[in-house]
Protein backbone atom coordinates (compact mmCIF):
# COMPACT_ATOMS: atom_id res chain seq x y z
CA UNK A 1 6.49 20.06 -3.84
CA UNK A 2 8.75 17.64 -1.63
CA UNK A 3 5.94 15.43 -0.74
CA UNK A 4 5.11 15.33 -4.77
CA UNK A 5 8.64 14.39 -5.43
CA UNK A 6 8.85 11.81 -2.61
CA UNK A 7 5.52 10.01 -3.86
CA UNK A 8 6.70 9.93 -7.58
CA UNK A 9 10.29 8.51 -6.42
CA UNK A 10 8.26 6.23 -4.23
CA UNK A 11 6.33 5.03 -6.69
CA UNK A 12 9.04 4.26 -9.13
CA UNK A 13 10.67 1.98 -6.38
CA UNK A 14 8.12 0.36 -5.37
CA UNK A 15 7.19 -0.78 -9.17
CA UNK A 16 10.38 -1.34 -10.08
CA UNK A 17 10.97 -3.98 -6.93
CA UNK A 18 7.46 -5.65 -7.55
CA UNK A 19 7.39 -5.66 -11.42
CA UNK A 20 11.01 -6.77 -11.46
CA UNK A 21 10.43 -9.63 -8.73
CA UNK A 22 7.44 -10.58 -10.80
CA UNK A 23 8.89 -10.76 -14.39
CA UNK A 24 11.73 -12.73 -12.53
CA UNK A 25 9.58 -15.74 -11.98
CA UNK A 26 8.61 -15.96 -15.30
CA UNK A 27 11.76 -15.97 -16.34
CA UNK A 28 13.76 -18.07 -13.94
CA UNK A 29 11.39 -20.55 -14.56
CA UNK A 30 11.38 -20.51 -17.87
CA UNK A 31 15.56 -20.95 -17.59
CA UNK A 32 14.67 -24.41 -15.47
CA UNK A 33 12.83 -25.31 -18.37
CA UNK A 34 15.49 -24.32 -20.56
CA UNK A 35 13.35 -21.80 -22.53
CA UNK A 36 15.59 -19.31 -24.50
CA UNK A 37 14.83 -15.53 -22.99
CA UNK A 38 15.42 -12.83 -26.06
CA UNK A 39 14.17 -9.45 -23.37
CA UNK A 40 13.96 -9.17 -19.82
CA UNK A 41 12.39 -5.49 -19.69
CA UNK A 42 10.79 -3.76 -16.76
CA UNK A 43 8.57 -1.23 -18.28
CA UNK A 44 7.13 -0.94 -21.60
CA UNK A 45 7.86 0.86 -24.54
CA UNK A 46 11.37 1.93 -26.18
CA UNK A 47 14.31 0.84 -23.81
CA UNK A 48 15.92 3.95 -22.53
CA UNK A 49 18.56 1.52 -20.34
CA UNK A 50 20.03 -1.58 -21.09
CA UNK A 51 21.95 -3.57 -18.73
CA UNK A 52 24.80 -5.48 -20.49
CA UNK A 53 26.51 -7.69 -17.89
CA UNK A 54 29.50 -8.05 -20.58
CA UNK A 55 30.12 -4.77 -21.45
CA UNK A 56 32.67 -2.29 -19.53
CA UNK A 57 31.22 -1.26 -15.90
CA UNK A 58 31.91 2.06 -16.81
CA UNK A 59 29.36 2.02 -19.71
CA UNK A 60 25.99 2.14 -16.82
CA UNK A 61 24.21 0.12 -19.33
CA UNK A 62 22.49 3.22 -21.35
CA UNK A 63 21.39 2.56 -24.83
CA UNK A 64 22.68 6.02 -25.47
CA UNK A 65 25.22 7.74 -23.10
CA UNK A 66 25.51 11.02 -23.21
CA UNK A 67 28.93 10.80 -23.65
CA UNK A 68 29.12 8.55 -26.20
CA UNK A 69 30.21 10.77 -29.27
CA UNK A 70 33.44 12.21 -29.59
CA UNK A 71 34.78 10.79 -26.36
CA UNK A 72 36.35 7.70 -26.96
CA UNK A 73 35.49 4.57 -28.65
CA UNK A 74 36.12 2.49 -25.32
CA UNK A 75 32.53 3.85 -24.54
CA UNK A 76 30.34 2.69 -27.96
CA UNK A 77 27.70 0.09 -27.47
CA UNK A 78 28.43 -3.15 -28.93
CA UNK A 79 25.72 -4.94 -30.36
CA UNK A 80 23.77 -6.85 -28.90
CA UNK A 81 24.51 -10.70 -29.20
CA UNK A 82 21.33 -12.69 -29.80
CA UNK A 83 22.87 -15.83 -28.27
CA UNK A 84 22.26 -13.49 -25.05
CA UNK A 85 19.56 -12.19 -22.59
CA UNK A 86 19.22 -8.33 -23.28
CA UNK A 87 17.90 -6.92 -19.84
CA UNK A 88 16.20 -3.21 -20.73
CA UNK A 89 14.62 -0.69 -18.72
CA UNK A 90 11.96 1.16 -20.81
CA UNK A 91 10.26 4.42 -20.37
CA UNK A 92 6.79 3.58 -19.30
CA UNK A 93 6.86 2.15 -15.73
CA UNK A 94 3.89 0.83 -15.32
CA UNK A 95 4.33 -2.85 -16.15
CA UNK A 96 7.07 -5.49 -17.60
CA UNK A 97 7.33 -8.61 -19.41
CA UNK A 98 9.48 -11.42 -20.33
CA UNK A 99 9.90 -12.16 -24.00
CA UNK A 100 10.69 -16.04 -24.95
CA UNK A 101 11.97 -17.86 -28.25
CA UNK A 102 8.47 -18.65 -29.75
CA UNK A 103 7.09 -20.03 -32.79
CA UNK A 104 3.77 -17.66 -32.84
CA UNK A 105 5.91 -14.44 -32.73
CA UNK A 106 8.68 -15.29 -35.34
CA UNK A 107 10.82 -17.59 -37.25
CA UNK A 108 13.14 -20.08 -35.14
CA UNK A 109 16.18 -21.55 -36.30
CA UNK A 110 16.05 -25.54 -36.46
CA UNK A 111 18.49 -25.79 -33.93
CA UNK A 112 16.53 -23.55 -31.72
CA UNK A 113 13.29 -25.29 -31.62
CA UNK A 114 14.14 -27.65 -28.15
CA UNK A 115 14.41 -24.04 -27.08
CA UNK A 116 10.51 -22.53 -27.84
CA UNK A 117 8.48 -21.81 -25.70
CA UNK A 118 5.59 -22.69 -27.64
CA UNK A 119 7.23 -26.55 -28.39
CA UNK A 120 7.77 -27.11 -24.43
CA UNK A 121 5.24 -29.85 -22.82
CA UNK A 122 1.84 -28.21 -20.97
CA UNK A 123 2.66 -28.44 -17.62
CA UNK A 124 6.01 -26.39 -18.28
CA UNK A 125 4.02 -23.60 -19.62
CA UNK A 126 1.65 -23.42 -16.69
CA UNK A 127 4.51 -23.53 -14.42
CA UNK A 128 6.18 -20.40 -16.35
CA UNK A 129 2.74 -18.55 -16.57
CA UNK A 130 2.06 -19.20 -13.18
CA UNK A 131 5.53 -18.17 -11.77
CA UNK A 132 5.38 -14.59 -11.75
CA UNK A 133 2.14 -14.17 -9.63
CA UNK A 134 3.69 -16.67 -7.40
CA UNK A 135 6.80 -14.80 -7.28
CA UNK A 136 4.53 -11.50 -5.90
CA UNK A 137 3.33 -13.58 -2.80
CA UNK A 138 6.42 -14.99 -2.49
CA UNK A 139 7.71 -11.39 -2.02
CA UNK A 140 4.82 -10.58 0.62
CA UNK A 141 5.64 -13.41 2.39
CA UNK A 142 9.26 -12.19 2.61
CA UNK A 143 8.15 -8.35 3.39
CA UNK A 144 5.63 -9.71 6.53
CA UNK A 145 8.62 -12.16 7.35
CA UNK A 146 10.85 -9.08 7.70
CA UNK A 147 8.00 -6.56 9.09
CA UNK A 148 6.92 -9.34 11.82
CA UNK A 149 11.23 -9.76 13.00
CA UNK A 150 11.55 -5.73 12.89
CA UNK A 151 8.94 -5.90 15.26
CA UNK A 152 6.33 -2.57 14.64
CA UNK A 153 5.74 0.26 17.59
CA UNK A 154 2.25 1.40 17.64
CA UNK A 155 -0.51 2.13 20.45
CA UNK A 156 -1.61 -0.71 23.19
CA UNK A 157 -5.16 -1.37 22.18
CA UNK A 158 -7.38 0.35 25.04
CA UNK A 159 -10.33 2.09 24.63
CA UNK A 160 -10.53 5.31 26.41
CA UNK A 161 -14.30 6.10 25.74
CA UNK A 162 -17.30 3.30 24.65
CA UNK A 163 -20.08 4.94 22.33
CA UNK A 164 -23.06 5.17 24.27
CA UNK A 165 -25.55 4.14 20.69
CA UNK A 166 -22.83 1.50 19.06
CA UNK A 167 -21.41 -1.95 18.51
CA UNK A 168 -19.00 -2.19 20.74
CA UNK A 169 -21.60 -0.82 23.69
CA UNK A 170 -23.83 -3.51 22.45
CA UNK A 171 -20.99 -6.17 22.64
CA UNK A 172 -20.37 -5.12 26.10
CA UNK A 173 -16.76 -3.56 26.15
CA UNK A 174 -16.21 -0.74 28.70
CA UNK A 175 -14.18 2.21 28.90
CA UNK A 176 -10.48 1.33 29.52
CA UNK A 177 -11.03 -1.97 28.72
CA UNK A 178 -7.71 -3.95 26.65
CA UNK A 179 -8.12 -5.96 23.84
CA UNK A 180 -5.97 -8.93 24.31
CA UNK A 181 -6.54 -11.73 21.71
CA UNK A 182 -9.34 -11.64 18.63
CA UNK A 183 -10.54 -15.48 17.46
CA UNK A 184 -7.59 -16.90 19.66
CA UNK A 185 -5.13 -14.46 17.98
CA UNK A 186 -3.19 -12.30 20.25
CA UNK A 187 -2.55 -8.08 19.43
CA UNK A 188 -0.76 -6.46 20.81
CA UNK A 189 -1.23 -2.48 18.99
CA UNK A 190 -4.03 -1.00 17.39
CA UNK A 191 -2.54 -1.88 13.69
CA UNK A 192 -1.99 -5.51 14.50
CA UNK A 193 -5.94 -5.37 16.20
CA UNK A 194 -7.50 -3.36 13.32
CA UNK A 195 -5.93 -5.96 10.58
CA UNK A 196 -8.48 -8.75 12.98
CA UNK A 197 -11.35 -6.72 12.63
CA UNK A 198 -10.95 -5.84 8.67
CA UNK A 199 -11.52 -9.69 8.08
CA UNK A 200 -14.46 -9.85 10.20
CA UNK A 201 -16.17 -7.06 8.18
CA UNK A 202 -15.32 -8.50 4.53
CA UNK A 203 -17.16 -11.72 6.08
CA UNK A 204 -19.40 -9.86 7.91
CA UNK A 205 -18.84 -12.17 10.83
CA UNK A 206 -18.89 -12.53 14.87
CA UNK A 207 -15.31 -12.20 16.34
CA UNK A 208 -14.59 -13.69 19.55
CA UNK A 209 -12.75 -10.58 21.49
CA UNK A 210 -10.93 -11.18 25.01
CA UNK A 211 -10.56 -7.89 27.12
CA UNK A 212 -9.18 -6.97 30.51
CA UNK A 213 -10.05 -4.58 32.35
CA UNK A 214 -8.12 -1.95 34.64
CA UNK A 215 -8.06 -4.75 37.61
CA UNK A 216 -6.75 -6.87 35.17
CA UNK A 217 -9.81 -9.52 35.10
CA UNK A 218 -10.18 -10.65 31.51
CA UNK A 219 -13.94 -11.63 29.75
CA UNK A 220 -14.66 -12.55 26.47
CA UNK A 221 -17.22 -10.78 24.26
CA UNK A 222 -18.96 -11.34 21.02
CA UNK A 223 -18.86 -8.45 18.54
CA UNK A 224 -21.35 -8.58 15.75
CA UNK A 225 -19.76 -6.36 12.26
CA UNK A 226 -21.92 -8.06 10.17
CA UNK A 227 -23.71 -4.30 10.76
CA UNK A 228 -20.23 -2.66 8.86
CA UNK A 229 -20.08 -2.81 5.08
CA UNK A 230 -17.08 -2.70 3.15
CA UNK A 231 -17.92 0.70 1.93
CA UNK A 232 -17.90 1.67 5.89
CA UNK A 233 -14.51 0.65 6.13
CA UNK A 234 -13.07 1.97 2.76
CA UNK A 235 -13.85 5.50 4.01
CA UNK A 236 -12.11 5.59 7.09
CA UNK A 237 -12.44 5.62 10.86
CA UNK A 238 -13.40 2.02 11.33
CA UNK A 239 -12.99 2.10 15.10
CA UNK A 240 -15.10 5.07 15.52
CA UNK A 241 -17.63 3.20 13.47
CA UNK A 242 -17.63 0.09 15.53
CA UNK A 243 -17.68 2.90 18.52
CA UNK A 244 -14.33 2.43 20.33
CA UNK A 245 -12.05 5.40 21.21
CA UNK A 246 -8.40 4.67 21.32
CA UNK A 247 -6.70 5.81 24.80
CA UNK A 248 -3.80 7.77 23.18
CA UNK A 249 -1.32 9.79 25.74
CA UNK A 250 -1.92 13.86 26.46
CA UNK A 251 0.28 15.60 24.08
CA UNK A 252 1.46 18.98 24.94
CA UNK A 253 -0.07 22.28 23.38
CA UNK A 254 3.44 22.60 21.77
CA UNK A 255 4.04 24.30 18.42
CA UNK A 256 6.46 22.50 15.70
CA UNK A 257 6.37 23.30 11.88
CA UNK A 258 4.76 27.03 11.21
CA UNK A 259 3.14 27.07 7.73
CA UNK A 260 4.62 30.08 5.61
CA UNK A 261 1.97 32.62 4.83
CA UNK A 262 -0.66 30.54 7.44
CA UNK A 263 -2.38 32.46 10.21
CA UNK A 264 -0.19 30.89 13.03
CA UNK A 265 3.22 33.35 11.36
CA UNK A 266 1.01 36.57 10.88
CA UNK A 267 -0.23 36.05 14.62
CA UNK A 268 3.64 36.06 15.63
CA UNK A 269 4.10 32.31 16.51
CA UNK A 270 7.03 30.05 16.36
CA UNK A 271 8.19 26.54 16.66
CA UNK A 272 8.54 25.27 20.12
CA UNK A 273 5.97 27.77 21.95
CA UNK A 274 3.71 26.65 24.33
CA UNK A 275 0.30 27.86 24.30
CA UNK A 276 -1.14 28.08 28.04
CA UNK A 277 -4.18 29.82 27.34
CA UNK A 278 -7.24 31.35 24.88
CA UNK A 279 -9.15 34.10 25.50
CA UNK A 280 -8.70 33.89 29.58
CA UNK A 281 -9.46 29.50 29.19
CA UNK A 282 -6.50 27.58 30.45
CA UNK A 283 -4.92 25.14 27.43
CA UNK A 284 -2.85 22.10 29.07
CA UNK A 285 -3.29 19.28 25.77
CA UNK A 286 -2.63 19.65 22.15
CA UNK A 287 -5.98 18.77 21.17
CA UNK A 288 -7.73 21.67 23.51
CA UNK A 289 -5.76 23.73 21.27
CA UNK A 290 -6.90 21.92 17.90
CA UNK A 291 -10.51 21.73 19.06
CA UNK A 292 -10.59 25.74 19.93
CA UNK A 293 -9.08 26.28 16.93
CA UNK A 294 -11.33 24.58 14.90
CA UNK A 295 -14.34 25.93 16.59
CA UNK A 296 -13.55 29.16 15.72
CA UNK A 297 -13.17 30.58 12.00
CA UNK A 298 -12.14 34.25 11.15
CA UNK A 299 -12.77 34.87 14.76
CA UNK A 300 -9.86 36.85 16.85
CA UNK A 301 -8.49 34.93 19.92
CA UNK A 302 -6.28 36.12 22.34
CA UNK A 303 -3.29 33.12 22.70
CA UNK A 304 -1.62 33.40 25.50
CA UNK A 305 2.17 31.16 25.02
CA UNK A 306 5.14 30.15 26.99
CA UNK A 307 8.38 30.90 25.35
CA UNK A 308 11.71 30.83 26.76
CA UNK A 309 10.65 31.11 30.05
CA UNK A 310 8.36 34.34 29.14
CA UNK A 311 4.75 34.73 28.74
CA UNK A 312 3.74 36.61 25.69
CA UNK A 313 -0.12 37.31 24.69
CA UNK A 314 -0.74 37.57 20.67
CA UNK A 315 -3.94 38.41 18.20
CA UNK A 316 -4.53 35.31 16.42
CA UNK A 317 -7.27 34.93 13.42
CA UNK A 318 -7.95 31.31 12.21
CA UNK A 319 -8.64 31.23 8.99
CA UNK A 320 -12.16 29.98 7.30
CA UNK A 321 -11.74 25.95 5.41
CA UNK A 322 -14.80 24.36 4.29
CA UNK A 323 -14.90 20.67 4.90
CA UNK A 324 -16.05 17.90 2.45
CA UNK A 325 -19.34 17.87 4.60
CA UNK A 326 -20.32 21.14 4.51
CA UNK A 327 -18.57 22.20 7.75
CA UNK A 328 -16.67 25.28 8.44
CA UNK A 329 -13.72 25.28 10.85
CA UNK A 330 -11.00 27.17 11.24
CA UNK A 331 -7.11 26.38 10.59
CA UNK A 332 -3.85 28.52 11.73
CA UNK A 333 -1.04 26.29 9.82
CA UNK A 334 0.91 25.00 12.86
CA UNK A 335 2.14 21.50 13.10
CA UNK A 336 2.39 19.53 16.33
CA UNK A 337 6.36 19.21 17.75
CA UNK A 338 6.98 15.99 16.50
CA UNK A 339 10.16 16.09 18.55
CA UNK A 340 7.92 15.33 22.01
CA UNK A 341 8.15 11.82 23.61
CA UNK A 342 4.99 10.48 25.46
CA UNK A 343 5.32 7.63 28.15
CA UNK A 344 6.47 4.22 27.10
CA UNK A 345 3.64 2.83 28.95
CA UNK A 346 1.41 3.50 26.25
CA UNK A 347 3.27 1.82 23.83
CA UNK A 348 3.98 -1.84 22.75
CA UNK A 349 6.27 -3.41 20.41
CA UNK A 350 4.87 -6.06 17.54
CA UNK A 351 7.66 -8.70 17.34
CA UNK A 352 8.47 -11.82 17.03
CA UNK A 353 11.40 -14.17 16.39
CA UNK A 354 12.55 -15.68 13.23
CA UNK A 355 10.11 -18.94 12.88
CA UNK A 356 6.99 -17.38 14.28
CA UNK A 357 7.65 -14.00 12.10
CA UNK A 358 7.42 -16.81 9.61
CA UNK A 359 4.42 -18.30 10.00
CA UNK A 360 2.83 -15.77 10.92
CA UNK A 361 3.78 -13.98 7.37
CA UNK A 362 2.73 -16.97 5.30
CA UNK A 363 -0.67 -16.53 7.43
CA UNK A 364 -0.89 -12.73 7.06
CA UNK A 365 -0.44 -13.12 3.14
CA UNK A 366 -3.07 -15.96 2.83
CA UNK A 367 -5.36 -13.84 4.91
CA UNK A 368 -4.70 -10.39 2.58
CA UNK A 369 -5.34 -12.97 -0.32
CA UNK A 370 -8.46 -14.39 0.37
CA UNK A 371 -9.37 -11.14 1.27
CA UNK A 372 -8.91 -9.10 -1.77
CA UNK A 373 -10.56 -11.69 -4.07
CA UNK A 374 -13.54 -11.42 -1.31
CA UNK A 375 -13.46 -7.54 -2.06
CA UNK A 376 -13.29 -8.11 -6.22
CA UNK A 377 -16.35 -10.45 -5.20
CA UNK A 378 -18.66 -8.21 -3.92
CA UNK A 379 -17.39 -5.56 -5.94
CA UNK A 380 -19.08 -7.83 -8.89
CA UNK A 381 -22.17 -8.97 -7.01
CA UNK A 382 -22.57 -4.76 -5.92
CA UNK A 383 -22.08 -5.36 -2.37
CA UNK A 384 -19.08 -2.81 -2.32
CA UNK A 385 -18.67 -0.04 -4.30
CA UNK A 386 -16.29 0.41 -7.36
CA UNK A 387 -15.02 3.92 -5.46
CA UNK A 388 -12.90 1.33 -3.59
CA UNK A 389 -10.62 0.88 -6.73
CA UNK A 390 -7.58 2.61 -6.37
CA UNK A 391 -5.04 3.58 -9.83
CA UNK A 392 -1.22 5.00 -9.71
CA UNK A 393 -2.52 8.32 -8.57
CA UNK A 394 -3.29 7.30 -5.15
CA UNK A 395 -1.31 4.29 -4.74
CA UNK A 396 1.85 6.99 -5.95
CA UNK A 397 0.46 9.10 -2.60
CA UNK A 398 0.54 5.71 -0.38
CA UNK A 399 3.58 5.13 -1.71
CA UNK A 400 4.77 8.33 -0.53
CA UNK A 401 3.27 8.62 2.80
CA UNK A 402 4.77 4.79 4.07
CA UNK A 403 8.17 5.71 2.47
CA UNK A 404 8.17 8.68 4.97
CA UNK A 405 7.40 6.53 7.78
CA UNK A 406 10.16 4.61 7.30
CA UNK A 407 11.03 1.21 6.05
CA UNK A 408 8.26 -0.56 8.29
CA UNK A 409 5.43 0.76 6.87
CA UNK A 410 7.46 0.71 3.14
CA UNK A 411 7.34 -2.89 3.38
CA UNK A 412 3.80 -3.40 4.57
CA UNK A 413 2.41 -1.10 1.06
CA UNK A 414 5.03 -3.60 -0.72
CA UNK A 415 3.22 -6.51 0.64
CA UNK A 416 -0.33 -5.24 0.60
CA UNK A 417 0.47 -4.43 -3.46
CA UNK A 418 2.22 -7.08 -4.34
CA UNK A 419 -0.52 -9.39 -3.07
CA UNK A 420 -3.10 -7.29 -4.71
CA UNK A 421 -0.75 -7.97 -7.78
CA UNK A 422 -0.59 -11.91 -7.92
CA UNK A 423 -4.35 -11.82 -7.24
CA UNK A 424 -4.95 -9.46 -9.99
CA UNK A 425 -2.80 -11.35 -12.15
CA UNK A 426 -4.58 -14.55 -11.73
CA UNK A 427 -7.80 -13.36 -12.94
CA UNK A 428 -8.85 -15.53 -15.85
CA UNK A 429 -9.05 -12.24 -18.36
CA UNK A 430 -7.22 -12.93 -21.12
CA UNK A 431 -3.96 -10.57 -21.60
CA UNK A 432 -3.28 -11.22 -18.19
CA UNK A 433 -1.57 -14.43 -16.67
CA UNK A 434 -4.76 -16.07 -15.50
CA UNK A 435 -6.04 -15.76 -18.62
CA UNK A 436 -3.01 -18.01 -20.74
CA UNK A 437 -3.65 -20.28 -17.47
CA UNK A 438 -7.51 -20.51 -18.65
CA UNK A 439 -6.28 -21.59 -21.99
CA UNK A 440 -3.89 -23.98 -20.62
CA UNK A 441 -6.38 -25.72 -18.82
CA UNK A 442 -8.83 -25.90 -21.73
CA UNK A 443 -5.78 -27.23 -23.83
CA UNK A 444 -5.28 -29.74 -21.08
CA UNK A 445 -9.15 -30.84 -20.58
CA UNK A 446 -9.78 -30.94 -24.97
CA UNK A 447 -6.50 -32.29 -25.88
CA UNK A 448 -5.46 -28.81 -28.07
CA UNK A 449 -4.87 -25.54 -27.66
CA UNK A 450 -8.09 -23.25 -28.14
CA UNK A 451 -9.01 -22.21 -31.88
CA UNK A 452 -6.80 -19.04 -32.75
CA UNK A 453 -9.92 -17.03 -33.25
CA UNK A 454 -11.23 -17.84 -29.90
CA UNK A 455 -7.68 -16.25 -28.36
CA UNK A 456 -8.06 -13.68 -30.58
CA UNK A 457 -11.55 -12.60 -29.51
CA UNK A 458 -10.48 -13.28 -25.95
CA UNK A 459 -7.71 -11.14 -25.77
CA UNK A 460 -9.59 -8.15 -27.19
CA UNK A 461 -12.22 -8.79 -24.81
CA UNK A 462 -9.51 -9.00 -21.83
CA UNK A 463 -7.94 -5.87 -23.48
CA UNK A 464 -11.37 -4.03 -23.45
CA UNK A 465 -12.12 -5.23 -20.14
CA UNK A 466 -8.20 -4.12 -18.45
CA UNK A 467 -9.12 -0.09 -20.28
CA UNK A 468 -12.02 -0.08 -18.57
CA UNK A 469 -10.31 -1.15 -15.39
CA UNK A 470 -7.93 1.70 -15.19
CA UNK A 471 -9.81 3.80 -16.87
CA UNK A 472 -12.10 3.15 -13.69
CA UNK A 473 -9.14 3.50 -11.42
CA UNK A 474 -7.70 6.90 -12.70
CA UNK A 475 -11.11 8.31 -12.44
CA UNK A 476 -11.98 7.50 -9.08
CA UNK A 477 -8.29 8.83 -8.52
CA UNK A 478 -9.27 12.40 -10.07
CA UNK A 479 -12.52 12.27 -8.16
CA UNK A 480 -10.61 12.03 -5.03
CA UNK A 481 -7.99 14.74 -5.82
CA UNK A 482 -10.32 17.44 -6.68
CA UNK A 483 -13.15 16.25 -3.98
């Protein structure tokens, strides 16, 4: 239930920061052009907060507070003045918009015309339609800038074990071998090497990889992932595909969250034992215990476990989970002791300083661009599958997952969305931004604006074709809740 409340709260933010960030582009632009803004609103539907900088701090900006009645009249709303800005927070948040003084959506004083949106020159509409997608890789740039100066903690990329039948045996990389730059571009951690290779696999390209080995003599291989479709990568375990094996440090057979109810509590265990031994086999590593676990369903082992300095031997019955393959393994309900500390040495930190963080955001957000519009290609063309399209439920459960890691990896789904939003929002489907840019442009090339039945028909078209978008989205969503 926590982790369900954490991914809805998570979600919230992280729509309310992007969709607010976005709408402001449209609409500080549109102030530059001296544009008249009646609603700034950040959701959709009836406003359920409004945020009236003139009125008493006290009042929190609700439409309708609570206390309102039979208080005192120092707390009633005053109207809303139309020379003004209303700023509104509506109930559905799944979207915003900026609403301008125009001609097309109701009479406009005389005096008010300089002030239309619909009367300002061509280029000054562009600019305003094109601000708020701008303003979402602006944003990226600014969350990389920040994640790049934090500096991110993660793995040193070396491979423990090479795949005998693989890619990366074919390319020549050996067992404890480092991976030190990728094209020219130096990693440092397994996150910042993976986010090299994902590139290489949209374009289905060669990457240039220097290693060195445990003498510390460096080569240069060629790996081929031309062989790795997007579809590969969408489902997971990309480095186990290409046939690498991180090195990752021994972690103790050491119990840390018990599951209530879960076979590890009825067998008598608790947080912080150490399990030494199954059925008369020693246990020094946590994944021993994992593996022996798993290999043995509704089958009774004898755990033998250090606590407090005494050795205790208990009955212990994993219980029976079927897999999404098929596969039967078993499952006790015992987390590892997140409180354990490996050695430093396996570790590296992803930093750099403030001008560097810099460029290397404006390249990281240009790269997750170009890269997403590759995806939506192929997605078209059927060289990737629709399955990869992701709706609120699962980007509510990312949301939640990176807001428990902390405000790193918070930023980095900030980013990664907010690019996917500007790209999104450039697409020339009418409703959309890119799609008043396509009109624009055919104003601009024929002299006038399109016929009002061809926006008509378009936008009904772009409305058809956003439904079946989500509609896409949320099902692939359900599919992978209840798969």
């Amino acid at each position: 239930m926590m982790d369900l409340i954490q991914s809805i709260l998570a979600f919230i933010l992280a729509l309310g920061i992007l969709i607010t960030f976005h709408e402001f582009g449209h609409y500080w632009v549109a102030k530059k052009c001296n544009v008249k803004i009646l609603r700034f609103s950040v959701g959709f539907g009836k406003p359920i907060w409004r945020f009236d900088f003139n009125a008493p701090w006290w009042h929190l900006g609700f439409t309708n507070p609570p206390w309102k009645s039979g208080v005192t009249n120092i707390f009633k709303q005053r109207d809303f003045d139309p020379e003004e800005t209303e700023f509104v927070l509506a109930g559905l948040p799944l979207g915003g918009y900026v609403k301008m003084l125009d001609e097309r959506e109701g009479t406009v004083l005389p005096d008010q015309l300089d002030h239309a949106f619909n009367r300002k020159p061509l280029v000054q509409r562009l600019a305003i339609v094109l601000a708020g997608p701008v303003f979402n890789f602006i944003f990226a740039i600014f969350a990389y800038w920040m994640i790049y100066m934090i500096g991110v903690s993660g793995l040193k990329p070396i491979i423990d074990e090479v795949d005998p039948q693989s890619l990366a045996m074919e390319a020549g990389f050996q067992d404890g071998d480092q991976i030190i730059e990728i094209d020219s571009t130096p990693v440092r951690t397994w996150t910042s090497t993976v986010d090299m290779l994902v590139p290489g696999i949209v374009d289905a390209k060669t990457l240039q990889v220097q290693v060195m080995n445990s003498n510390n003599a460096s080569r240069f291989l060629e790996l081929d992932l031309s062989g790795i479709s997007i579809d590969d990568m969408a489902s997971g375990g990309l480095l186990s595909k290409i046939g690498m094996e991180p090195r990752v440090p021994e972690l103790p057979a050491v119990l840390g969250e018990i599951s209530p109810g879960g076979a590890a509590e009825l067998a008598g265990l608790r947080p912080g034992d150490r399990v030494i031994g199954m059925d008369n086999n020693r246990i020094s590593t946590w994944l021993e215990w994992v593996e022996y676990v798993r290999a043995n369903p509704e089958t009774l082992i004898n755990v033998e476990i250090e606590r407090e300095e005494a050795t205790l031997l208990l009955e212990l019955t994993p219980q029976a989970i079927e897999q999404d393959n098929g596969e039967i393994i078993g499952r006790i309900g015992a987390a590892f002791d997140t409180s354990f500390r490996p050695d430093g040495t396996y570790y590296a930190l992803d930093s750099y300083s403030l001008v560097p963080a810099l460029v290397k955001a404006f390249d990281r957000t240009l790269e997750v661009s170009v890269m997403t519009l590759q995806i939506l290609g192929k997605m078209l063309v059927g060289e990737a599958s629709v399955k990869n399209l992701s709706g609120p439920i699962t980007i509510a459960k990312y949301a939640g997952d990176t807001a428990g890691l902390g405000i790193v990896a918070f930023l980095g789904f900030l980013a990664i969305v907010s690019v996917s939003l500007g790209v999104l929002n450039l697409l020339p489907i009418p409703l959309l931004d890119g799609g008043h840019v396509l009109f624009y442009l055919i104003e601009g090339i024929k002299g006038s604006p399109p016929s009002e039945s061809l926006q008509v028909m378009g936008q009904q078209l772009g409305l058809v074709l956003l439904l079946s978008l989500m509609g896409l989205a949320l099902y692939n969503d359900i599919i992978r809740v209840i798969g």
